[in-house]
Protein backbone atom coordinates (compact mmCIF):
# COMPACT_ATOMS: atom_id res chain seq x y z
CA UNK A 1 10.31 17.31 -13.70
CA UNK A 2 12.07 14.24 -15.09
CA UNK A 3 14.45 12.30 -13.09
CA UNK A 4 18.25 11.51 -14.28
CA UNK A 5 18.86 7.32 -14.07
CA UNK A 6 21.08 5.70 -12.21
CA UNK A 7 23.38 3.14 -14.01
CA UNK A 8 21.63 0.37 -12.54
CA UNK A 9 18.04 1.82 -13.64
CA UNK A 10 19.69 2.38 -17.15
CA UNK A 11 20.96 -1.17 -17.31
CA UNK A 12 17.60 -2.36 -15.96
CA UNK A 13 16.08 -1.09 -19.06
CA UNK A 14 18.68 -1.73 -21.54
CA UNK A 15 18.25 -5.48 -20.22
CA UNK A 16 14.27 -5.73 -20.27
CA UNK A 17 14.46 -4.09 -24.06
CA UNK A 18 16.68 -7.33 -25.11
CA UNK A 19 14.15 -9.75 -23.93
CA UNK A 20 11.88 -8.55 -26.07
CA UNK A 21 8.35 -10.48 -25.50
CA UNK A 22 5.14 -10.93 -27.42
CA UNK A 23 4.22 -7.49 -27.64
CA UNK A 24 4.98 -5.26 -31.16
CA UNK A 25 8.62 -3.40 -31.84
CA UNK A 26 6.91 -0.23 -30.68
CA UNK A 27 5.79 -1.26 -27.12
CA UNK A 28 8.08 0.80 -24.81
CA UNK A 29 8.79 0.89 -21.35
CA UNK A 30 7.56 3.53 -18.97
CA UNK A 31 10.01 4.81 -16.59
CA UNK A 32 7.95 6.79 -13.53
CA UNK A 33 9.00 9.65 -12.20
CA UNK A 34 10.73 9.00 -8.91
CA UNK A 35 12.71 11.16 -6.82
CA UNK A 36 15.91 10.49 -5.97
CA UNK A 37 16.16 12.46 -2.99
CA UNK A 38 14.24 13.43 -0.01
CA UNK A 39 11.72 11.13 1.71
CA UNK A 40 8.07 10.06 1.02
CA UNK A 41 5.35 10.01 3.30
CA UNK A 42 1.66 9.42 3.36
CA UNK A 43 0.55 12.60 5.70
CA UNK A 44 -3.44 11.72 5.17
CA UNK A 45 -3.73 9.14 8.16
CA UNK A 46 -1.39 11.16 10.59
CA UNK A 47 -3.22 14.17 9.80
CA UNK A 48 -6.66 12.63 10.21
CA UNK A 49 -5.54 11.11 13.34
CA UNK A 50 -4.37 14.36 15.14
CA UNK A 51 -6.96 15.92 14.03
CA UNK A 52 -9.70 13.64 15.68
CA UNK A 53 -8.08 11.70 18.51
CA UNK A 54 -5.45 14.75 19.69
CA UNK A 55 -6.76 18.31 18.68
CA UNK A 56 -11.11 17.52 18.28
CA UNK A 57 -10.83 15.05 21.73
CA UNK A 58 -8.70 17.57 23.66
CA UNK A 59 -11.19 20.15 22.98
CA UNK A 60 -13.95 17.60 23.75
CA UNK A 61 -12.82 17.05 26.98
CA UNK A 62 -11.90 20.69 28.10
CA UNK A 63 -15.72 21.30 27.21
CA UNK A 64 -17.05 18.57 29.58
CA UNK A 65 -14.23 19.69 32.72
CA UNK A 66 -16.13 23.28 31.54
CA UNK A 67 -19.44 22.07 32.52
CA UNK A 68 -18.15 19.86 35.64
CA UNK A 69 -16.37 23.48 36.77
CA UNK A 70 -19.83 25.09 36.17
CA UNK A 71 -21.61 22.20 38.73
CA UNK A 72 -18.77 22.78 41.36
CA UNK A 73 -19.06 26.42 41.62
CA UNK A 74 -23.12 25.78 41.92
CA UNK A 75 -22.68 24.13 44.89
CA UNK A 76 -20.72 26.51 46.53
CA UNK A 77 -23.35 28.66 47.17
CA UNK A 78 -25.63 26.89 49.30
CA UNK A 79 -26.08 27.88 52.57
CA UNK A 80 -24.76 24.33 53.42
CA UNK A 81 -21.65 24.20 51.88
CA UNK A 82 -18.45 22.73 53.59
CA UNK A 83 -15.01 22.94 53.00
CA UNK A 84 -15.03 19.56 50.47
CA UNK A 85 -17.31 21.19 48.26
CA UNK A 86 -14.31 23.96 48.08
CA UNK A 87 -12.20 21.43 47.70
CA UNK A 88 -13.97 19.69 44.72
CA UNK A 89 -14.52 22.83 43.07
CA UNK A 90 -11.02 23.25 43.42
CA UNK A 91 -9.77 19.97 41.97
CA UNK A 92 -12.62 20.74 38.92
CA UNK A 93 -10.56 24.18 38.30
CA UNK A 94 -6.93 22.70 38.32
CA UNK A 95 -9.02 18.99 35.91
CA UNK A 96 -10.07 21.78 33.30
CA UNK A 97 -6.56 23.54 33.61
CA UNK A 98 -4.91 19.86 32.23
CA UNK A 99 -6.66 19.65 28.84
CA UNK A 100 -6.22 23.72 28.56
CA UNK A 101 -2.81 23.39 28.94
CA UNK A 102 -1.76 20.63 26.52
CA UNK A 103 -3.88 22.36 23.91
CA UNK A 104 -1.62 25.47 23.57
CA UNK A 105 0.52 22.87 21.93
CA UNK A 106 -2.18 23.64 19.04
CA UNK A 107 -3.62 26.98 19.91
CA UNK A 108 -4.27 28.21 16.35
CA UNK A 109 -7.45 28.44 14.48
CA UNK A 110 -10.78 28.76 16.29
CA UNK A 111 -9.02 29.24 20.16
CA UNK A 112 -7.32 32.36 18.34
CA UNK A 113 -9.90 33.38 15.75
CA UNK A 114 -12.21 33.53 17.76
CA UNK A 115 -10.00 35.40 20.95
CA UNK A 116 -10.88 32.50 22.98
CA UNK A 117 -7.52 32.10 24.30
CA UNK A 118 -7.13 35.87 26.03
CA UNK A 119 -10.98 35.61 27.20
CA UNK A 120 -10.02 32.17 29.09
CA UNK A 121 -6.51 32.40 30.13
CA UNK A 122 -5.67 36.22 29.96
CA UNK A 123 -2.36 36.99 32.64
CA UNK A 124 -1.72 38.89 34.77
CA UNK A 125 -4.75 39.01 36.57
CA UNK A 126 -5.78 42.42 37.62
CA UNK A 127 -6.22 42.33 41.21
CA UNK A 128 -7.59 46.01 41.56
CA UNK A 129 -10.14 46.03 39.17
CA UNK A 130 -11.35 42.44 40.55
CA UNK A 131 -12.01 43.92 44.04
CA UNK A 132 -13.71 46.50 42.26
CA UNK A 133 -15.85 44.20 40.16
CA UNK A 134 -16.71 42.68 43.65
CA UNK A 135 -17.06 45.84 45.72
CA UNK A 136 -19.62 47.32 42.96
CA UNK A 137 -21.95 44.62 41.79
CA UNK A 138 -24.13 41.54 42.94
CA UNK A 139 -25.95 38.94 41.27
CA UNK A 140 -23.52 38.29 38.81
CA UNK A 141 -24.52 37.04 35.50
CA UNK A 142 -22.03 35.70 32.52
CA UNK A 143 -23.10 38.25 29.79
CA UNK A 144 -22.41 41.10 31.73
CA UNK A 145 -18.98 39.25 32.84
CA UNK A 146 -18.03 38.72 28.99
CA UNK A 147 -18.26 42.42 28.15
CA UNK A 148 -15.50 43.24 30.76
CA UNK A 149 -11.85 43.34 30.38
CA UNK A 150 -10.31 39.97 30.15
CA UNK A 151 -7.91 39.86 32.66
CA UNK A 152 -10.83 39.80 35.19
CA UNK A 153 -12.56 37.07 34.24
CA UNK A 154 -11.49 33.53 33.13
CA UNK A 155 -8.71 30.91 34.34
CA UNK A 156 -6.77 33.11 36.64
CA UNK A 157 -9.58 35.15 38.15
CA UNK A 158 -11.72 31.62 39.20
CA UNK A 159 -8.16 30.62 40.53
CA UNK A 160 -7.63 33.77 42.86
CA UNK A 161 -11.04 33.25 43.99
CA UNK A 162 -10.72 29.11 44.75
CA UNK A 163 -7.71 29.36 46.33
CA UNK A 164 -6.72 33.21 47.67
CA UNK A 165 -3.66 35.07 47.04
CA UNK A 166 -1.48 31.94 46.80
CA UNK A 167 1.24 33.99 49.08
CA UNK A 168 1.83 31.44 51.57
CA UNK A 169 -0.22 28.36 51.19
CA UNK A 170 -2.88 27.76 48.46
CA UNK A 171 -5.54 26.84 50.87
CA UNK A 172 -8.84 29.23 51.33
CA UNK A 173 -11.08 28.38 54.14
CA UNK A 174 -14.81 27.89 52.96
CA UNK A 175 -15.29 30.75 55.63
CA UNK A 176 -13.02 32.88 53.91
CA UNK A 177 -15.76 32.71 50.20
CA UNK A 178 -17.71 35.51 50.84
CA UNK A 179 -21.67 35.82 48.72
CA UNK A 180 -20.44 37.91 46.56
CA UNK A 181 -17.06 35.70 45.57
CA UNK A 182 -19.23 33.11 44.78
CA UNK A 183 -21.92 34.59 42.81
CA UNK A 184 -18.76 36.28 40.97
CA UNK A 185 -17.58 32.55 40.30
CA UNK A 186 -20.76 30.61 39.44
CA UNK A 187 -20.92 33.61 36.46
CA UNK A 188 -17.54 33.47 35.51
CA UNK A 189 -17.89 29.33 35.48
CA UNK A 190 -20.88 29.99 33.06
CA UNK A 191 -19.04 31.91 30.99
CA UNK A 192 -16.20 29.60 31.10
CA UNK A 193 -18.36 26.22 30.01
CA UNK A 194 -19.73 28.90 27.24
CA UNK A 195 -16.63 29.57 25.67
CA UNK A 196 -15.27 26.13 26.02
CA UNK A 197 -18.02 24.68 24.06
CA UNK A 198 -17.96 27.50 21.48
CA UNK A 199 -14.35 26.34 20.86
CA UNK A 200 -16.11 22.79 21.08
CA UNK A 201 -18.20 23.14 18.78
CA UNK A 202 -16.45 25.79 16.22
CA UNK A 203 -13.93 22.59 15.67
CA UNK A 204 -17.03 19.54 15.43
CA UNK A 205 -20.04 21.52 13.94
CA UNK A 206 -19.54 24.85 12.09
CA UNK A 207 -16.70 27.59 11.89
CA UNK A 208 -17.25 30.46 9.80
CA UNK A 209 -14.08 30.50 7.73
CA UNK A 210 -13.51 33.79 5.88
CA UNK A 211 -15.12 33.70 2.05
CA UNK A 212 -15.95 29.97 2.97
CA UNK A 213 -18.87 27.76 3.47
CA UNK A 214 -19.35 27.19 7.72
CA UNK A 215 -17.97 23.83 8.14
CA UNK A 216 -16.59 22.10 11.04
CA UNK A 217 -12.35 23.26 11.47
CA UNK A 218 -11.57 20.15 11.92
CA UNK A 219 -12.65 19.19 8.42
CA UNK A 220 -10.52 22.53 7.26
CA UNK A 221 -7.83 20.46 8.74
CA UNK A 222 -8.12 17.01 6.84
CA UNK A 223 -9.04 18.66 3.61
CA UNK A 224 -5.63 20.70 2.83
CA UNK A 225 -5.55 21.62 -0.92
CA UNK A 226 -9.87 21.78 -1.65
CA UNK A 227 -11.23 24.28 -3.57
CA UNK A 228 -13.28 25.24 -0.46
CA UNK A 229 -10.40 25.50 2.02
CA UNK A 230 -9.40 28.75 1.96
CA UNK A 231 -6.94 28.07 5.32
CA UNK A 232 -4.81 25.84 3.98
CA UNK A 233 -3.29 25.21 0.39
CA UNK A 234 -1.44 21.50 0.98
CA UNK A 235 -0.88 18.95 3.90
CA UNK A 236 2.69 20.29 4.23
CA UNK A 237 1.06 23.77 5.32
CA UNK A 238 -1.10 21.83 7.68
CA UNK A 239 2.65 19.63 8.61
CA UNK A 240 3.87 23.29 8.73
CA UNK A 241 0.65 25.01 11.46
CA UNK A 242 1.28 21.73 13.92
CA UNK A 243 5.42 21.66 14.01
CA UNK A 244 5.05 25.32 14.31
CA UNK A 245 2.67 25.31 17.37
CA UNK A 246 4.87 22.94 19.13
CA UNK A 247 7.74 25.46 18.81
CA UNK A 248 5.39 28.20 19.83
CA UNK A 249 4.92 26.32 23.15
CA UNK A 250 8.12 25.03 23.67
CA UNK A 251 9.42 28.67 23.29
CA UNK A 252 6.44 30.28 25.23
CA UNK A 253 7.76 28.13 28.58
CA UNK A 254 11.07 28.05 28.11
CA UNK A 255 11.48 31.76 27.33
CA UNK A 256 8.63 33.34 28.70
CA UNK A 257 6.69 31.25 31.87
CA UNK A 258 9.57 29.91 33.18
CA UNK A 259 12.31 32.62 32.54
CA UNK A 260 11.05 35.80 32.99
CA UNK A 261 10.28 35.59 36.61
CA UNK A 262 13.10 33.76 37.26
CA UNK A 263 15.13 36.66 36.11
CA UNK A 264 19.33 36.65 36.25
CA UNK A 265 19.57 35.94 39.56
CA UNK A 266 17.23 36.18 43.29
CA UNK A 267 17.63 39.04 43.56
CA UNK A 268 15.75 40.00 40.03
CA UNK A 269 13.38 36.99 40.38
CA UNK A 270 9.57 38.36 40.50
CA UNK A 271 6.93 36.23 41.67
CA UNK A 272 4.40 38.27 40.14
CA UNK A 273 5.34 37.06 36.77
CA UNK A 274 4.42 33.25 37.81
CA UNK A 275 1.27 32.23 35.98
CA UNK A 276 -0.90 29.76 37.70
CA UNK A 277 0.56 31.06 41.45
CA UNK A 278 -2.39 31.40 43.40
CA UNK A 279 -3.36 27.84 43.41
CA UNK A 280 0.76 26.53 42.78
CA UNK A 281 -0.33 24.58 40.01
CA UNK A 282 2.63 26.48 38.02
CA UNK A 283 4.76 23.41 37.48
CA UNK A 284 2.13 21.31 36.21
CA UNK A 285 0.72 24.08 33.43
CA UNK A 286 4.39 23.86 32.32
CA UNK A 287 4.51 20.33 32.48
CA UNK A 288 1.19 19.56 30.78
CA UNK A 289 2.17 22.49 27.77
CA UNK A 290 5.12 19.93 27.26
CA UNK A 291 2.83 16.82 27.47
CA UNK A 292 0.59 18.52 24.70
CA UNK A 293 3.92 18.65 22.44
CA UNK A 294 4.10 14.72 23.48
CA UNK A 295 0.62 14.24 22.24
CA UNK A 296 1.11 15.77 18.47
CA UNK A 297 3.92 14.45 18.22
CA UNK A 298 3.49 10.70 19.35
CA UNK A 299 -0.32 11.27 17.55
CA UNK A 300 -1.90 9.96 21.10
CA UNK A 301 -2.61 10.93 24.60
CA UNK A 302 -0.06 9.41 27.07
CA UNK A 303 -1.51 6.16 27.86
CA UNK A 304 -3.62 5.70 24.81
CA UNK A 305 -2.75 3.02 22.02
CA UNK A 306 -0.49 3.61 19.80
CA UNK A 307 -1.00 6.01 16.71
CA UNK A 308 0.20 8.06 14.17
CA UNK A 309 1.74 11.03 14.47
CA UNK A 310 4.41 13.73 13.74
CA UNK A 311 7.15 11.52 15.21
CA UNK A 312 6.18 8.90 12.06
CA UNK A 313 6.85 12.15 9.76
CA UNK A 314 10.24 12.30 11.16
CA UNK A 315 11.10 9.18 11.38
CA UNK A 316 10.08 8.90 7.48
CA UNK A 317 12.90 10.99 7.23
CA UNK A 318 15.37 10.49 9.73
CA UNK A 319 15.25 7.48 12.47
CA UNK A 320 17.58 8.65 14.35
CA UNK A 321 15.82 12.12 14.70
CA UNK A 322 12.64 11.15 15.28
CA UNK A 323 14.11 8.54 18.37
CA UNK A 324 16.27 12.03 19.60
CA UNK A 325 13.24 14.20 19.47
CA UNK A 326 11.23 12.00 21.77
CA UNK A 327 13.92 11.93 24.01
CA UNK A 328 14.31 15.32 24.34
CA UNK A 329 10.51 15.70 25.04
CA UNK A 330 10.49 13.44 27.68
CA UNK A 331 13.85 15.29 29.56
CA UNK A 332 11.94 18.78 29.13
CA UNK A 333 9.04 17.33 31.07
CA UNK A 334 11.12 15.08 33.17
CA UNK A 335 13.27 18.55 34.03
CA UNK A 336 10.36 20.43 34.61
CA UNK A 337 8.38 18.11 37.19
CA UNK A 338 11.85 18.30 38.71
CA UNK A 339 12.07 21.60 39.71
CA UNK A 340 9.74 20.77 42.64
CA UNK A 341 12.02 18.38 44.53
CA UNK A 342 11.30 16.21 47.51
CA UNK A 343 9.84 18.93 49.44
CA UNK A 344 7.19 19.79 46.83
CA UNK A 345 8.25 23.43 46.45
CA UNK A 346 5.92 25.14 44.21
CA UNK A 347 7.74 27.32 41.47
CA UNK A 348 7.02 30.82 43.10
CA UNK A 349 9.25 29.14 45.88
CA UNK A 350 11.34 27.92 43.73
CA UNK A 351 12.96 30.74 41.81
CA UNK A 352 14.19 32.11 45.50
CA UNK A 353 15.66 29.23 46.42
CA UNK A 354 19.57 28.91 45.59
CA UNK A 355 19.42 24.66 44.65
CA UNK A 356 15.48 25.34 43.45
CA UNK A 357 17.06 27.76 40.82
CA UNK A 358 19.65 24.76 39.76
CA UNK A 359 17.42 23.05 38.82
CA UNK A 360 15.03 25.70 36.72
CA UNK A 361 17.73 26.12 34.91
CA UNK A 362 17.87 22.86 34.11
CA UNK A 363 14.18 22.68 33.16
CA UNK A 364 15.20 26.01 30.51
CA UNK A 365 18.24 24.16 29.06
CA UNK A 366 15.74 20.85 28.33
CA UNK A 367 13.42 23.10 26.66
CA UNK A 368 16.17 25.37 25.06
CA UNK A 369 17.17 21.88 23.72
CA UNK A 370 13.89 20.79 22.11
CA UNK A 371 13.28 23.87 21.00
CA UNK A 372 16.51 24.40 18.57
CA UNK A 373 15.91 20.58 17.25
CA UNK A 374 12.50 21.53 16.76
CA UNK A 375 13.49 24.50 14.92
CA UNK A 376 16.76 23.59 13.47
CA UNK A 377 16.08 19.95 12.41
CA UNK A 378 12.33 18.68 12.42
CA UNK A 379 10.83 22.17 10.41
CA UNK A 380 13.39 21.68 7.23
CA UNK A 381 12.08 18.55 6.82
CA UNK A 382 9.25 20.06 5.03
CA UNK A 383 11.36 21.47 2.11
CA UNK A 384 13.05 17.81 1.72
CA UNK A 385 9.44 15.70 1.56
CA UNK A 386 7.94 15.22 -1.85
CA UNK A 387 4.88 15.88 -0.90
């Protein structure tokens, strides 16, 4: 569509007409279309950049804490083995957890295409059938495991097993690991590091797009708008998939991990709604969710050099914005590593506890906060970039 002028354009051209020049009468000048409102960015770089070095490296690195997971559990059952090998198998769980975690600031495409997200982190855990699993088999293997129900195998059931019932402390004994727990967990490692590089691999070598050729996701991703991407149409619906799965997140903790066990009040606070309880690693899942909202939009790890990312979007559009929604990130996660205080309280504790509860709510109001910005201010910007 062709643009109105301002004056000043108009007078531009009125004045370059009366120079005139060495060209014939009937050279004109060519006025380009530019709009006069909205923003313009460049999306390719920022796209190609969370792509790689955010979504393709997290994924990278979840696969190699699934294989390090996978050695821990190994060692666990040798006649020989002491508490410390508990220990490091322990600390390998809660490593793989991190990377996990700050992905389900992304978790579309292959992790949900695929159902790799309910086969790895499926909760509640089922308890009952989990004893039964144990009470009825031996020898263990992973492709019996993966026919069974998800909510006995994966994140949470490896947890229960690492670190017991979480109740009052989130230390097992190495005494306490019978045979058959640990057969149960070198299978459901296996199938762990299997699924992980799957997810790996579905995003770096070949995923089996409907009516398309296999190609790696993440090229899907950085080719918005071929005639062989059948995912997505245009950069903004790629702009559109990431801003959207930070929302998702933001709303899943806020509304859903954090507030439905805390309830309306102690006395309708359930404990049995806390993900990540046996071990008390509840606080950081939420934590690290928020960091993964960091890392798309700052377009980096925290730490790494600086990049570009969905912050550079914003700020293409609004400075101000862009400068409020990083603030508001950093008070969510700031809030939420808060809830813990200065006696460590893990967030099962915490939600019974009359000052603990203070500052949950606190933690919900942060991410209530990011989450209406996110919604209410950074996703319109879509319909106001010419794109």
């Amino acid at each position: 569509m062709r643009v109105k002028h301002t004056a000043i354009t108009l007078a531009l051209i009125t004045a370059l007409s009366a120079c005139g020049g060495s060209g014939s009468d009937d050279t004109s000048t060519e006025i380009p279309d530019v709009p006069t409102t909205g923003f313009s960015f460049v999306a390719t770089e920022m796209i190609t950049n969370l792509t790689d070095d955010v979504i393709v490296a997290g994924y990278a690195n979840l696969a190699a804490k699934g294989d390090a997971l996978l050695l821990a559990t190994q060692a666990l059952l040798s006649a020989s083995a002491t508490q410390a090998d508990l220990v490091t198998a322990q600390n390998a769980w809660k490593s793989a957890r991190e990377p996990w975690e700050q992905g389900e600031s992304h978790i579309f495409g292959p992790v949900d295409s695929l159902s790799i997200d309910p086969h790895l982190d499926s909760w509640p855990l089922n308890t009952t059938d989990l004893q039964t699993q144990l009470d009825n088999n031996s020898g263990f293997d992973a492709e019996t495991i993966k026919a069974w129900n998800d909510d006995v195998q994966g994140f949470h059931t490896m947890e229960y097993l690492l670190f017991g019932n979480g109740v009052d402390s989130n230390t097992k004994l190495i005494a306490d690991l019978t045979t058959s727990e640990r057969e149960y967990l070198i299978a459901l490692a296996e199938v762990f590091r299997d699924y992980t590089t799957l997810l790996d691999d579905a995003w770096q070598v070949s995923y089996n797009a409907e009516g398309a050729t296999a190609i790696p996701y993440a090229d899907l991703l950085k080719t918005p708008g071929d005639a062989t991407n059948t995912i997505y149409s245009s950069q903004l619906a790629v702009i559109e998939e990431l801003i959207n799965g930070m929302i998702g997140i933001v709303d899943e903790v806020g509304n859903g991990k954090i507030a439905d066990p805390f309830g309306e009040s102690i006395s309708t606070a359930d404990t049995s709604k806390v993900e990540s309880q046996y071990s008390w690693n509840s606080l950081t899942d939420f934590a690290n969710n928020i960091i993964g909202v960091r890392n798309v939009y700052q377009g980096e790890f925290t730490g790494a050099s600086d990049n570009t990312g969905l912050v550079d979007f914003v700020a293409a559009a609004d400075a101000t914005l862009s400068t409020r929604i990083t603030s508001e990130i950093d008070d969510a996660i700031l809030k939420i590593q808060a809830i813990s205080g200065s006696t460590d309280m893990p967030f099962r504790q915490a939600i019974l506890d009359e000052d603990g509860r203070v500052l949950v709510q606190s933690a919900i109001d942060a991410l209530t906060t990011l989450q209406t910005s996110l919604e209410s201010d950074v996703l319109p910007l879509l319909s106001d970039w010419n794109s």
